[in-house]
PDB file of N, CA and C in Angstrom:
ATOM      1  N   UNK A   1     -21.152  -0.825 -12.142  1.00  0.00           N
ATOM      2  CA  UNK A   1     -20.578  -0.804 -10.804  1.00  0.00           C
ATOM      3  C   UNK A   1     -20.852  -2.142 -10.127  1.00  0.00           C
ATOM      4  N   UNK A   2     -19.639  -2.904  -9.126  1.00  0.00           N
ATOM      5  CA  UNK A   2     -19.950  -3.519  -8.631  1.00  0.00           C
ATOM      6  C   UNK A   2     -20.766  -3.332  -7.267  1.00  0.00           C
ATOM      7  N   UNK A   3     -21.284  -4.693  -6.686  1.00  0.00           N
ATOM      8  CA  UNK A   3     -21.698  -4.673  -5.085  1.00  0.00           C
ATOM      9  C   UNK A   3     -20.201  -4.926  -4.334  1.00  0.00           C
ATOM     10  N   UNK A   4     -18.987  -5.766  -5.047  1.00  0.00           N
ATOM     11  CA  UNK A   4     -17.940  -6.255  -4.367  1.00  0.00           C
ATOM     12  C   UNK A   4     -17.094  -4.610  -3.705  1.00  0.00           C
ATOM     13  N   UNK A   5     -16.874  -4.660  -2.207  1.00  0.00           N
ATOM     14  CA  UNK A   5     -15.643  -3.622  -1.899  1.00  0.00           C
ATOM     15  C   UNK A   5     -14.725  -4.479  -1.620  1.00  0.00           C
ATOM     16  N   UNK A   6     -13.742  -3.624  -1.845  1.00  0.00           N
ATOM     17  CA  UNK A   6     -12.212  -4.640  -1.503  1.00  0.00           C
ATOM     18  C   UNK A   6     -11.286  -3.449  -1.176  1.00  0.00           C
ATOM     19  N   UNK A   7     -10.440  -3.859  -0.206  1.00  0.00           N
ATOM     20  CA  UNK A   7      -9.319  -3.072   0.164  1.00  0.00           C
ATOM     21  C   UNK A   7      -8.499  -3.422  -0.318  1.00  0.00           C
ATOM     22  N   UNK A   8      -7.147  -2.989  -1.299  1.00  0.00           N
ATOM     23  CA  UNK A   8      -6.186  -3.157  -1.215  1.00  0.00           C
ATOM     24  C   UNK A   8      -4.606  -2.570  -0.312  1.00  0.00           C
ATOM     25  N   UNK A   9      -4.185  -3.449   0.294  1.00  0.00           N
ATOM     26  CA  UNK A   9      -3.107  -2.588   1.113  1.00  0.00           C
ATOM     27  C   UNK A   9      -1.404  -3.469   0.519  1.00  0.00           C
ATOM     28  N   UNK A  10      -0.665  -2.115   0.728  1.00  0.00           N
ATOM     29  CA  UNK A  10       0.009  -2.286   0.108  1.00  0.00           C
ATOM     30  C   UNK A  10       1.657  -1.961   0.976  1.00  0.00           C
ATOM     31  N   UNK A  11       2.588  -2.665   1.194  1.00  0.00           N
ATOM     32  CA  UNK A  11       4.154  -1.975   1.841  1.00  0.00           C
ATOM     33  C   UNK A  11       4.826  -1.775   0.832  1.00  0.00           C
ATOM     34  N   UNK A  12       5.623  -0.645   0.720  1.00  0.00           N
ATOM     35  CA  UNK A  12       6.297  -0.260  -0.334  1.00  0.00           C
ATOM     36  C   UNK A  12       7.587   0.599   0.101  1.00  0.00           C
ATOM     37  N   UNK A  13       8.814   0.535  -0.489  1.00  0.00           N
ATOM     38  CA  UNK A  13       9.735   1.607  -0.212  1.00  0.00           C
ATOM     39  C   UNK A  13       8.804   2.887  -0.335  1.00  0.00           C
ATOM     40  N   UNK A  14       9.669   3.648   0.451  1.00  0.00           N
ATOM     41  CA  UNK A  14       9.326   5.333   0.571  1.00  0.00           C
ATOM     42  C   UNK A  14       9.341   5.811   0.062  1.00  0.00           C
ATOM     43  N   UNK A  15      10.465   5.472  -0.924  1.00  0.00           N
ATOM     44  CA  UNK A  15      11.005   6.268  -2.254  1.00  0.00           C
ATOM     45  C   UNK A  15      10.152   6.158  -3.185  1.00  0.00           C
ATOM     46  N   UNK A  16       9.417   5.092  -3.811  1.00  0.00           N
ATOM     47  CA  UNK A  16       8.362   4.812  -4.702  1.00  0.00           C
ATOM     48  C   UNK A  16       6.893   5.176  -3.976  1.00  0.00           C
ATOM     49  N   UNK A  17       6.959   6.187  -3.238  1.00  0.00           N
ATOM     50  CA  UNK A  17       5.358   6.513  -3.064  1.00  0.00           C
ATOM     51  C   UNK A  17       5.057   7.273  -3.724  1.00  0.00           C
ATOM     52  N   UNK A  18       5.968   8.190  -4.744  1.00  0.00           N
ATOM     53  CA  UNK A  18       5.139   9.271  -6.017  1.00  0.00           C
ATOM     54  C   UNK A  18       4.845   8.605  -6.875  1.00  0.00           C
ATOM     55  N   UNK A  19       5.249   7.594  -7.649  1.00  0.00           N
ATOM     56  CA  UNK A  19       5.069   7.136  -8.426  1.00  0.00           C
ATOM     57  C   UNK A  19       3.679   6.039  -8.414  1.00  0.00           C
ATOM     58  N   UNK A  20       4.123   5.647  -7.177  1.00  0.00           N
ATOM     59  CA  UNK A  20       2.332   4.911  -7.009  1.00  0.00           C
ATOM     60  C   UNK A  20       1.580   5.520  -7.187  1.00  0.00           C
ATOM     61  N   UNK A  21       1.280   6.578  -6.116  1.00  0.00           N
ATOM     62  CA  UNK A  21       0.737   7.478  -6.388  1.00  0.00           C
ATOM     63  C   UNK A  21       0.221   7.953  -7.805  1.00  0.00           C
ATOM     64  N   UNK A  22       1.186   8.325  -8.778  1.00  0.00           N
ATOM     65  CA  UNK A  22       0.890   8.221 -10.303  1.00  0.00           C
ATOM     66  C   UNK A  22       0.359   7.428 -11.029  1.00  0.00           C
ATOM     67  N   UNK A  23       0.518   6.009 -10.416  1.00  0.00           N
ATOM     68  CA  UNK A  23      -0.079   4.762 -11.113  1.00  0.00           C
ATOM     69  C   UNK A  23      -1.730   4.726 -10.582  1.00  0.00           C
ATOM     70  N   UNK A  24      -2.116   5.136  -9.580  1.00  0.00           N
ATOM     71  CA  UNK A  24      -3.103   5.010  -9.099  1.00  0.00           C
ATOM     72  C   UNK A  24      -3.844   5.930  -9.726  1.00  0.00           C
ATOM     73  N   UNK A  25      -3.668   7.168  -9.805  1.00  0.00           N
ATOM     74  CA  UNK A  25      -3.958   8.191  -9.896  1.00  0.00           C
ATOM     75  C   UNK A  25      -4.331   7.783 -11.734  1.00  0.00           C
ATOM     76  N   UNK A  26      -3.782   7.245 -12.517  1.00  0.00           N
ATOM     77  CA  UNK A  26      -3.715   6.872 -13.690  1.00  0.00           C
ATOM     78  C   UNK A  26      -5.438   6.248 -14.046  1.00  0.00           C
ATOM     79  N   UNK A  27      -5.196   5.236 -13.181  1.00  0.00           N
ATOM     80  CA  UNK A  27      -6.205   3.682 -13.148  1.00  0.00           C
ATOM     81  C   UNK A  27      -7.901   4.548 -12.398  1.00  0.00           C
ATOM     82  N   UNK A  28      -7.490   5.940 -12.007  1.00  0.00           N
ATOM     83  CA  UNK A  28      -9.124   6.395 -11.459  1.00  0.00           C
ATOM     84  C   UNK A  28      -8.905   5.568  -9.971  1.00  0.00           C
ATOM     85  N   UNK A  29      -8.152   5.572  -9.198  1.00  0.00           N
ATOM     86  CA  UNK A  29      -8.136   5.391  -7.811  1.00  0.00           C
ATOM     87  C   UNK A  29      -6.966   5.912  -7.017  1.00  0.00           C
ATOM     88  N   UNK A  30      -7.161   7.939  -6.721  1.00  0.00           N
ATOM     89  CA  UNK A  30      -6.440   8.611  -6.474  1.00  0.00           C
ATOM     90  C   UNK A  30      -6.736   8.703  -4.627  1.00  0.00           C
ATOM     91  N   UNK A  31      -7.996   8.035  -4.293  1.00  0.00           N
ATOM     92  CA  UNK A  31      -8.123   8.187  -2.854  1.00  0.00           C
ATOM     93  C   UNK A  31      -7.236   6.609  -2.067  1.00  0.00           C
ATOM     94  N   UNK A  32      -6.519   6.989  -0.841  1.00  0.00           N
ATOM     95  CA  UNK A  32      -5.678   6.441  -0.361  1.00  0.00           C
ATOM     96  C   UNK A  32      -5.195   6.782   1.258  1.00  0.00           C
ATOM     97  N   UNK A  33      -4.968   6.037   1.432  1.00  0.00           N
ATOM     98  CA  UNK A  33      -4.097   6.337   3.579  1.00  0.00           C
ATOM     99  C   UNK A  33      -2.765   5.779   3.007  1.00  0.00           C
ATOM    100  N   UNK A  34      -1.884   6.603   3.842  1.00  0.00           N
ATOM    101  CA  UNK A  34      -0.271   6.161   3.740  1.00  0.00           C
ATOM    102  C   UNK A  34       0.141   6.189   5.262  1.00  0.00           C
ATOM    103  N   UNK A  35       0.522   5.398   5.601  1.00  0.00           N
ATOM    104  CA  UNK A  35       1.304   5.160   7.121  1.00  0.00           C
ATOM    105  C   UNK A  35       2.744   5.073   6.730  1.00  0.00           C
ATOM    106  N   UNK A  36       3.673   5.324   7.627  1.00  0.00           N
ATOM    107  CA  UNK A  36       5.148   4.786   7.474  1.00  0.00           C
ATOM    108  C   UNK A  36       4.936   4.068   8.867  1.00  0.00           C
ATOM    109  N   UNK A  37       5.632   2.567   8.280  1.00  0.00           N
ATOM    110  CA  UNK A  37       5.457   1.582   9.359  1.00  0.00           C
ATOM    111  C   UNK A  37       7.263   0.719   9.205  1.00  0.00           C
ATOM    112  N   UNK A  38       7.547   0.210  10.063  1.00  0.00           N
ATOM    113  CA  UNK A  38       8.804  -0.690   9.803  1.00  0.00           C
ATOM    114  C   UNK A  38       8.671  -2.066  10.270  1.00  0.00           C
ATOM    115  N   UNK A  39       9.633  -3.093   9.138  1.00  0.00           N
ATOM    116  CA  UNK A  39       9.268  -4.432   8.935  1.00  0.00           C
ATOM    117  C   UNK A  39      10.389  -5.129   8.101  1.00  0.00           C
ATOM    118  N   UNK A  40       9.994  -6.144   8.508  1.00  0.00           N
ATOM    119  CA  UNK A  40      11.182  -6.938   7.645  1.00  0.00           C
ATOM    120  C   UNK A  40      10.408  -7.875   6.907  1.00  0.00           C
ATOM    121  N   UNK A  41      11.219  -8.482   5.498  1.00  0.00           N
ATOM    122  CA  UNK A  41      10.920  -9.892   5.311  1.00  0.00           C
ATOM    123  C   UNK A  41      11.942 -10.398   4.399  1.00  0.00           C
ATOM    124  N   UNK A  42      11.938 -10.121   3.076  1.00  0.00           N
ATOM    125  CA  UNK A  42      13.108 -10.779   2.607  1.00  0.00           C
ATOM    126  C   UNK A  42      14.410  -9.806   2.392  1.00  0.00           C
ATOM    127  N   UNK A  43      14.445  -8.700   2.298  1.00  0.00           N
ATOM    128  CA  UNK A  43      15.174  -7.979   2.426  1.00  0.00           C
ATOM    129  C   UNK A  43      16.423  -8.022   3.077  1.00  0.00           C
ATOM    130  N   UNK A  44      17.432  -8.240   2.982  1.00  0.00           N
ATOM    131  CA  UNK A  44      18.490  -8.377   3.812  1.00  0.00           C
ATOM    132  C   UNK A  44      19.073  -7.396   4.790  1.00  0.00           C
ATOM    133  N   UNK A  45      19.400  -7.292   6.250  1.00  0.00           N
ATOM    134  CA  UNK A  45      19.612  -6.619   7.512  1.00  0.00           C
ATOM    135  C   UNK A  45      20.517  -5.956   6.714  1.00  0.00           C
ATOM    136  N   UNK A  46      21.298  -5.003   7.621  1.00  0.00           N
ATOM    137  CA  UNK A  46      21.730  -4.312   7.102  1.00  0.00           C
ATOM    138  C   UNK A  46      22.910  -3.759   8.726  1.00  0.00           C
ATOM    139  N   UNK A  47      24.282  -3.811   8.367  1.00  0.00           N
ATOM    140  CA  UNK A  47      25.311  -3.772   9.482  1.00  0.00           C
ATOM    141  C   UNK A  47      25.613  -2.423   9.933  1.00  0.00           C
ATOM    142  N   UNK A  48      25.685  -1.553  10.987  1.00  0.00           N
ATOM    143  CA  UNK A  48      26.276  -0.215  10.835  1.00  0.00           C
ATOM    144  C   UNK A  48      27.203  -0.078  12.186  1.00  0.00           C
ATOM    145  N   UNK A  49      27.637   0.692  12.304  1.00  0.00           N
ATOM    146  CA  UNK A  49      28.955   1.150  13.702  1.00  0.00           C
ATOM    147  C   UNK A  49      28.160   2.400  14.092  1.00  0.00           C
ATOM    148  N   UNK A  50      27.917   2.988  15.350  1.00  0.00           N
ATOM    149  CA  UNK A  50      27.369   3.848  15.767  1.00  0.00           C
ATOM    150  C   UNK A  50      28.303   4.368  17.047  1.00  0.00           C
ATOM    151  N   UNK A  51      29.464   5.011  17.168  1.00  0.00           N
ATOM    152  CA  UNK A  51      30.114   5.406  18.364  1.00  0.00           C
ATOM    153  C   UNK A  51      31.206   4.029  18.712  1.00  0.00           C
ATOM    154  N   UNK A  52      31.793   3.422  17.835  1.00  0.00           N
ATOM    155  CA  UNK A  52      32.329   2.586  17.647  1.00  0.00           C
ATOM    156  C   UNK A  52      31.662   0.814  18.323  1.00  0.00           C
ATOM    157  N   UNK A  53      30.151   0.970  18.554  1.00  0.00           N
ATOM    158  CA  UNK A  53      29.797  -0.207  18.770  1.00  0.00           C
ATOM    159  C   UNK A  53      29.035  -0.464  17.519  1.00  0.00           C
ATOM    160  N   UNK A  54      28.751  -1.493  16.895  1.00  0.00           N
ATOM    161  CA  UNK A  54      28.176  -2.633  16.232  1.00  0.00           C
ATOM    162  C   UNK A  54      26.978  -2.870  16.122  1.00  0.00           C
ATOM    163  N   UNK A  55      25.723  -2.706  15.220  1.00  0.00           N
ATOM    164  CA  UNK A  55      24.347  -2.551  15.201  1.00  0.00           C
ATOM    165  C   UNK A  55      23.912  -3.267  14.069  1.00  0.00           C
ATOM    166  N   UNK A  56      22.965  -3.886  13.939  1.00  0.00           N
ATOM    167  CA  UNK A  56      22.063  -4.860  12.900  1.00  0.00           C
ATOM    168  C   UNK A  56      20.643  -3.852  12.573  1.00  0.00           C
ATOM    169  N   UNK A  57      20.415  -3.330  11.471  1.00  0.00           N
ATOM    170  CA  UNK A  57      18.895  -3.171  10.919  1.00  0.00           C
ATOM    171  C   UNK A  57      18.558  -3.853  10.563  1.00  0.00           C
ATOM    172  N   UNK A  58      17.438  -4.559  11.657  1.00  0.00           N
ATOM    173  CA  UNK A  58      16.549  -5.664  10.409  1.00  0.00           C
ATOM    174  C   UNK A  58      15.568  -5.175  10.532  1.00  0.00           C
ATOM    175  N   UNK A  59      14.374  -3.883  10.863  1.00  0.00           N
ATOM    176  CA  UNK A  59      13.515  -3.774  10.583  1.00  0.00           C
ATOM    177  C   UNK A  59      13.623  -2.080   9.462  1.00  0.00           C
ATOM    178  N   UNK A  60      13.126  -2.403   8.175  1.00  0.00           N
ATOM    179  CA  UNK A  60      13.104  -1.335   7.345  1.00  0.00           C
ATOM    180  C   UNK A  60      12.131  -0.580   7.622  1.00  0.00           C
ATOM    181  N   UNK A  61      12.256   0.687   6.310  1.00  0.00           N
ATOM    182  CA  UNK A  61      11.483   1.318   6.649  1.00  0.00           C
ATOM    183  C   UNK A  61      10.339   1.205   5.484  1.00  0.00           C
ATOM    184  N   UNK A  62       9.463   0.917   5.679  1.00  0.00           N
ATOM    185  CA  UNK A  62       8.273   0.965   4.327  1.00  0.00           C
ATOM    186  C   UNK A  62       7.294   2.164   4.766  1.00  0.00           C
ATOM    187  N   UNK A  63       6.351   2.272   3.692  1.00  0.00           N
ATOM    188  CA  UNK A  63       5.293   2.777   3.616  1.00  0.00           C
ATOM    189  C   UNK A  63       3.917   2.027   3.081  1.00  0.00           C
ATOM    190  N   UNK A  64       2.694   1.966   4.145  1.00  0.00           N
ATOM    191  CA  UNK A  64       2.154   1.415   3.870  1.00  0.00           C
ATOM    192  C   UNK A  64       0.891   2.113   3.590  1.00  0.00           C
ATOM    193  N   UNK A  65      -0.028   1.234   2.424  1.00  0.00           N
ATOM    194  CA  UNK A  65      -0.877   2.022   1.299  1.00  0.00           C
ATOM    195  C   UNK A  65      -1.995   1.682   1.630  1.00  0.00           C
ATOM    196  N   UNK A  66      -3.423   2.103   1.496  1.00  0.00           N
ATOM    197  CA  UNK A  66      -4.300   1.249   2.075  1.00  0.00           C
ATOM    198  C   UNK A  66      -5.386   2.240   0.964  1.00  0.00           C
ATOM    199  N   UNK A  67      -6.329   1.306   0.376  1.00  0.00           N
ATOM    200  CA  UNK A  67      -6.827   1.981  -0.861  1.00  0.00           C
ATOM    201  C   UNK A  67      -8.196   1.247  -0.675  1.00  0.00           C
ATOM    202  N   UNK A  68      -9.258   1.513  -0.344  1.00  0.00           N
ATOM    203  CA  UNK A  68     -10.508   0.982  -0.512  1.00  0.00           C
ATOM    204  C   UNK A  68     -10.879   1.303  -2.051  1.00  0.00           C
ATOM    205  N   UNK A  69     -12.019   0.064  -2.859  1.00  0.00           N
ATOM    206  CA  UNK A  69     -12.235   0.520  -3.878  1.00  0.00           C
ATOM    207  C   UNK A  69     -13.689  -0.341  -4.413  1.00  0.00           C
ATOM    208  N   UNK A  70     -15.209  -0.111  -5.007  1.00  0.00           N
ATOM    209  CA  UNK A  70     -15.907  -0.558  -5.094  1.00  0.00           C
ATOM    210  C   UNK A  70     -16.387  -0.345  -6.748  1.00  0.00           C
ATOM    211  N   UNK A  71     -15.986   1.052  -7.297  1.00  0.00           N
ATOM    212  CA  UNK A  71     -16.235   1.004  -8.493  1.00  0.00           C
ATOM    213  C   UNK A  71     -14.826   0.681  -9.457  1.00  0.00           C
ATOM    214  N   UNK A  72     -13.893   0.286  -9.092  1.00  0.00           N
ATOM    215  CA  UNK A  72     -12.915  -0.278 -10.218  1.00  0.00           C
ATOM    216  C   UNK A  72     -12.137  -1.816  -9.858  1.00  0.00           C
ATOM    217  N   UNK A  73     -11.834  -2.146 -10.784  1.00  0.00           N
ATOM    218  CA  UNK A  73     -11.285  -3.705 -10.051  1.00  0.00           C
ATOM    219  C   UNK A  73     -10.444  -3.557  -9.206  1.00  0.00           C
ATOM    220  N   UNK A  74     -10.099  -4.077  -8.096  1.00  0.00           N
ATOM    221  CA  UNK A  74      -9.108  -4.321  -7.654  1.00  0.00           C
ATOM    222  C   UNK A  74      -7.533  -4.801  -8.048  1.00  0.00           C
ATOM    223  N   UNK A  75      -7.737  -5.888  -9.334  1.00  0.00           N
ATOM    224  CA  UNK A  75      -6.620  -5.960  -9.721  1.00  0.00           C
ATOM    225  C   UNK A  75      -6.278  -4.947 -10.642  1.00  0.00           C
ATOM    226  N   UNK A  76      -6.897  -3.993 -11.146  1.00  0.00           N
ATOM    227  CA  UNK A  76      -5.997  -2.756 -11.622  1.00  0.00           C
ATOM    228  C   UNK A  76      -5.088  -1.480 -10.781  1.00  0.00           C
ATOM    229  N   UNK A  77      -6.005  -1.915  -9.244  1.00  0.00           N
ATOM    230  CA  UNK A  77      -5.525  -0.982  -8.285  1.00  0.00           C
ATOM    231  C   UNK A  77      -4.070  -1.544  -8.128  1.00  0.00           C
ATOM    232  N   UNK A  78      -3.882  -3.249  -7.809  1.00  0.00           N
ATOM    233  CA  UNK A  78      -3.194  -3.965  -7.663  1.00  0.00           C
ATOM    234  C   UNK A  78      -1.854  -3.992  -8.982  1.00  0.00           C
ATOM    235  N   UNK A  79      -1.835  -4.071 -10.041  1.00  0.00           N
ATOM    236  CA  UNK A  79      -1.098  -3.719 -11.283  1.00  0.00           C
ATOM    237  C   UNK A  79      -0.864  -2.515 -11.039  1.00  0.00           C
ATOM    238  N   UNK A  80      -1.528  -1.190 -10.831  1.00  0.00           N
ATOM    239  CA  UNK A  80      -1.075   0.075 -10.466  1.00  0.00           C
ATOM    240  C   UNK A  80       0.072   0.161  -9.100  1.00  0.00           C
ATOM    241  N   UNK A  81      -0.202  -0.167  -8.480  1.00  0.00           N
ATOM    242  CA  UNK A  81       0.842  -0.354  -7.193  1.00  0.00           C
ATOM    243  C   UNK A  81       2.222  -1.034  -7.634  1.00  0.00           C
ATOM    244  N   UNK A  82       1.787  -1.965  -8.721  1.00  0.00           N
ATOM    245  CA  UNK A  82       3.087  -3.113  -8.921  1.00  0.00           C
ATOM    246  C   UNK A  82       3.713  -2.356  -9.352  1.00  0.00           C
ATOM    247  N   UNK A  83       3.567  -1.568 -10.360  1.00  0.00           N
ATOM    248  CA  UNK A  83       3.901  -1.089 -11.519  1.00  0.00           C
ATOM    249  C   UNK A  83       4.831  -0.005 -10.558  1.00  0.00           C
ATOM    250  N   UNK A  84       4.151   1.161 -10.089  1.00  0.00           N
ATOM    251  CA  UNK A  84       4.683   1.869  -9.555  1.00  0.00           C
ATOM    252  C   UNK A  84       5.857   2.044  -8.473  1.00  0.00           C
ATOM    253  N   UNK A  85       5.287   0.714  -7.715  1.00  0.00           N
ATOM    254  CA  UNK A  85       6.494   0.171  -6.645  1.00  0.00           C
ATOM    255  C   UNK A  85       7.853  -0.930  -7.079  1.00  0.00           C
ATOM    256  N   UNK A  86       8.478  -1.200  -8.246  1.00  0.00           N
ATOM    257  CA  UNK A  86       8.524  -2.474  -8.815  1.00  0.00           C
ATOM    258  C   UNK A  86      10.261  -1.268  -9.151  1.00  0.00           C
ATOM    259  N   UNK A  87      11.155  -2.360  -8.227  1.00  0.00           N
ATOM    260  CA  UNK A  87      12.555  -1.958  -8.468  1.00  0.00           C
ATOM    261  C   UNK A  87      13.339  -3.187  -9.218  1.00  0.00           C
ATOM    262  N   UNK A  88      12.713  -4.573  -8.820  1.00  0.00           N
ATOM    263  CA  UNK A  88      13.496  -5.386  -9.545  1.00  0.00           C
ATOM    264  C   UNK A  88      14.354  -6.121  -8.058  1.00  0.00           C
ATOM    265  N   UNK A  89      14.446  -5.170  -6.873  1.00  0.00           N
ATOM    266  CA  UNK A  89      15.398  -5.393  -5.912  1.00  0.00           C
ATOM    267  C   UNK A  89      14.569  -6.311  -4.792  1.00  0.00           C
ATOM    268  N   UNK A  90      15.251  -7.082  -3.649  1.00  0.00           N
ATOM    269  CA  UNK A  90      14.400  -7.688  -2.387  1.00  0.00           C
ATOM    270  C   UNK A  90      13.877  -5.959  -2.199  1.00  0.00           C
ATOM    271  N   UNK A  91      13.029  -6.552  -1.065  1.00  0.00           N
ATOM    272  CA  UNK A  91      12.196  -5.731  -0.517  1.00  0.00           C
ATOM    273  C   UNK A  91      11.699  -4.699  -1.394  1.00  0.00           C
ATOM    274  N   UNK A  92      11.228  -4.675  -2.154  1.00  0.00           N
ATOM    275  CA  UNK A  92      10.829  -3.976  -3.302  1.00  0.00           C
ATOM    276  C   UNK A  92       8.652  -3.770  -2.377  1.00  0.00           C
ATOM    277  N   UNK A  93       7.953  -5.090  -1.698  1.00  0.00           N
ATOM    278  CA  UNK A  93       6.989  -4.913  -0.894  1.00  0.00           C
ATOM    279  C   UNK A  93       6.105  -5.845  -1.048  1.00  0.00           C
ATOM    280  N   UNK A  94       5.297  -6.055  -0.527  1.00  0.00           N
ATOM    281  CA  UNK A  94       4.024  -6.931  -0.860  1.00  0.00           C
ATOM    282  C   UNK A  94       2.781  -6.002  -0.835  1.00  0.00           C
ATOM    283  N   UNK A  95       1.887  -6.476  -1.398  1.00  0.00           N
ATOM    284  CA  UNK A  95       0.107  -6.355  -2.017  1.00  0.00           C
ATOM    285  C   UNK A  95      -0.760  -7.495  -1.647  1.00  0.00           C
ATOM    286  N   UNK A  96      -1.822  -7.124  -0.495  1.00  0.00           N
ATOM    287  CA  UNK A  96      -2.512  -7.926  -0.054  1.00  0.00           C
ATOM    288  C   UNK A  96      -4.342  -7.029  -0.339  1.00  0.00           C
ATOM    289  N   UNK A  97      -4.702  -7.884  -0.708  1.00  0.00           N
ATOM    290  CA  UNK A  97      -6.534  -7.859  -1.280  1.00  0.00           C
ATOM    291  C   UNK A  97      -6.958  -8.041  -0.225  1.00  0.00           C
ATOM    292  N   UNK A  98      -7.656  -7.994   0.026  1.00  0.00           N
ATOM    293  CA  UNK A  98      -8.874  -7.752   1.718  1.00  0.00           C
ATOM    294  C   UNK A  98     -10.494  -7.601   1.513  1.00  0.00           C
ATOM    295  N   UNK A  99     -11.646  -8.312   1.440  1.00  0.00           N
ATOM    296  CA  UNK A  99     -13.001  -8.039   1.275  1.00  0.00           C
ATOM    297  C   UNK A  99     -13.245  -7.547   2.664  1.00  0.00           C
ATOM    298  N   UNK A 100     -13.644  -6.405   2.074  1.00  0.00           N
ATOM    299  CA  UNK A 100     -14.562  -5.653   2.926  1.00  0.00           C
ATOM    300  C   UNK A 100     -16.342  -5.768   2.975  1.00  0.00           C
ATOM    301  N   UNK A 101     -16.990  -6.047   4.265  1.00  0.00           N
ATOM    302  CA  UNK A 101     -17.758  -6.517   4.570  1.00  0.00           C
ATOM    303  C   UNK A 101     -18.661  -5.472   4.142  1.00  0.00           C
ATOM    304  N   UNK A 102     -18.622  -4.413   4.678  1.00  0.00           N
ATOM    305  CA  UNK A 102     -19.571  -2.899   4.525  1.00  0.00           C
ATOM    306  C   UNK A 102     -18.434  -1.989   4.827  1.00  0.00           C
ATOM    307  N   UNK A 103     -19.215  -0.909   4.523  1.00  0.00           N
ATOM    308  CA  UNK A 103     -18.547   0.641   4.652  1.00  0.00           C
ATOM    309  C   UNK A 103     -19.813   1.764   4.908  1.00  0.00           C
ATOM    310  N   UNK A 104     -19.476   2.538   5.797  1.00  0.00           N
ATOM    311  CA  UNK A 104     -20.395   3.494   6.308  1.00  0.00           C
ATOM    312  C   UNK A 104     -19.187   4.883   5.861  1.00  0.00           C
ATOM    313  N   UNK A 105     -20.040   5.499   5.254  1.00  0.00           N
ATOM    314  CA  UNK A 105     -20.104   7.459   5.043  1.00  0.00           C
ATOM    315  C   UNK A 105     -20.611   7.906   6.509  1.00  0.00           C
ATOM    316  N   UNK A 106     -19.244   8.679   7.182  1.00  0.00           N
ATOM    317  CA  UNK A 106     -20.169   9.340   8.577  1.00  0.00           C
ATOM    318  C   UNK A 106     -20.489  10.702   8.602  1.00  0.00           C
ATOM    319  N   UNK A 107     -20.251  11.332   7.242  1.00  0.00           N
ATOM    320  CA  UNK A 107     -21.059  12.206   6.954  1.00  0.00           C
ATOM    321  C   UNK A 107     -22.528  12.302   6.558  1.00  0.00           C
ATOM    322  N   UNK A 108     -22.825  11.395   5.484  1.00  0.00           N
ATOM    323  CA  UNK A 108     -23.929  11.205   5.102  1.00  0.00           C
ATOM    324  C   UNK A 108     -25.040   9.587   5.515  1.00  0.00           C
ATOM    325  N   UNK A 109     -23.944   9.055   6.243  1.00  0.00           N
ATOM    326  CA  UNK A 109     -24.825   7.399   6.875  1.00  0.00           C
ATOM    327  C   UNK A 109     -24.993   6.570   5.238  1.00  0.00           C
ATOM    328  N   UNK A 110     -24.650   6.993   4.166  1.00  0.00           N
ATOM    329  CA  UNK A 110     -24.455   5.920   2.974  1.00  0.00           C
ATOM    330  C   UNK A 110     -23.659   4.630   3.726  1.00  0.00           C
ATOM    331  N   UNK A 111     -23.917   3.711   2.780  1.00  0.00           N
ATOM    332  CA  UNK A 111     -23.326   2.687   3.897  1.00  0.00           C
ATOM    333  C   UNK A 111     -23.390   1.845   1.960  1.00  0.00           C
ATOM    334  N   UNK A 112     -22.372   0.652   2.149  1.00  0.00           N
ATOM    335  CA  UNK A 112     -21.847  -0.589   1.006  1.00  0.00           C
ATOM    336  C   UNK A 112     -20.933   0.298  -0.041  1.00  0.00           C
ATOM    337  N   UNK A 113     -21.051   0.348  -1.753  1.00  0.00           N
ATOM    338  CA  UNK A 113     -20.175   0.607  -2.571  1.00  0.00           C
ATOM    339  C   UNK A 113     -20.621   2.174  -2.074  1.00  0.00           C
ATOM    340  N   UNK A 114     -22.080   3.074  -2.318  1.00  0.00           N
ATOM    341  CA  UNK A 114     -21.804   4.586  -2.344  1.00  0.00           C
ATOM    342  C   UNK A 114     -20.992   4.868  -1.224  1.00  0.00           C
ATOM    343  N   UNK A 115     -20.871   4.667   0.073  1.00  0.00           N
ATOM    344  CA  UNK A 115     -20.334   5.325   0.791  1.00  0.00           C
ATOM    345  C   UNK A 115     -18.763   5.003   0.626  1.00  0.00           C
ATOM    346  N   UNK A 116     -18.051   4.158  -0.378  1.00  0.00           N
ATOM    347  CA  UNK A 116     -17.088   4.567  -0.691  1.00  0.00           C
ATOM    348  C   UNK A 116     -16.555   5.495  -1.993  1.00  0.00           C
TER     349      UNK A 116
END
């Protein structure tokens, strides 16, 4: 086991959250937070008519992943996400690594890798 914690967080289509899910779940890192958040970046807007006026989507809809992890690497958490989220298409998401300083259990006051 390491001393290193690291968060990985992750935006992903909506549609590919079972499958992450599966990939994670694969690699021994089935604990996770999911938000649905909206955002843009390379993805292209998107035009619609609503009551015959004229509308631009540029902010999508993702889901975002947030995975603390102290006993497995991070880049397998990271390959698990790819893997799972990975259409080939824009906006397919990004994966950002994060060191985490400490972590406190507020059940039990464990605090560094046990309390995750």
């Amino acid at each position: 086991m390491t001393d290193e914690i690291k968060m990985v967080v992750a935006m992903v289509r909506p549609d590919k959250l079972g499958d992450v899910k599966e990939s994670l779940a694969e690699v021994g890192a089935p604990s996770l937070t999911v938000t649905n958040v909206s955002g843009r970046g390379s993805q292209p807007a998107k035009k619609g008519q609503w009551r015959g006026e004229e509308y631009v989507v540029d902010l999508h809809q993702k889901v975002k992943i947030e995975c603390v992890v102290a006993d497995i690497p991070a880049d397998d958490v990271v390959d698990a996400i790819q893997e799972g989220a990975h259409t080939g298409e824009p906006g397919d998401g990004k994966i950002f690594v994060i060191d985490v300083e400490d972590a406190v259990q507020v059940r039990t006051g464990e605090r560094g890798p046990d309390a995750v």
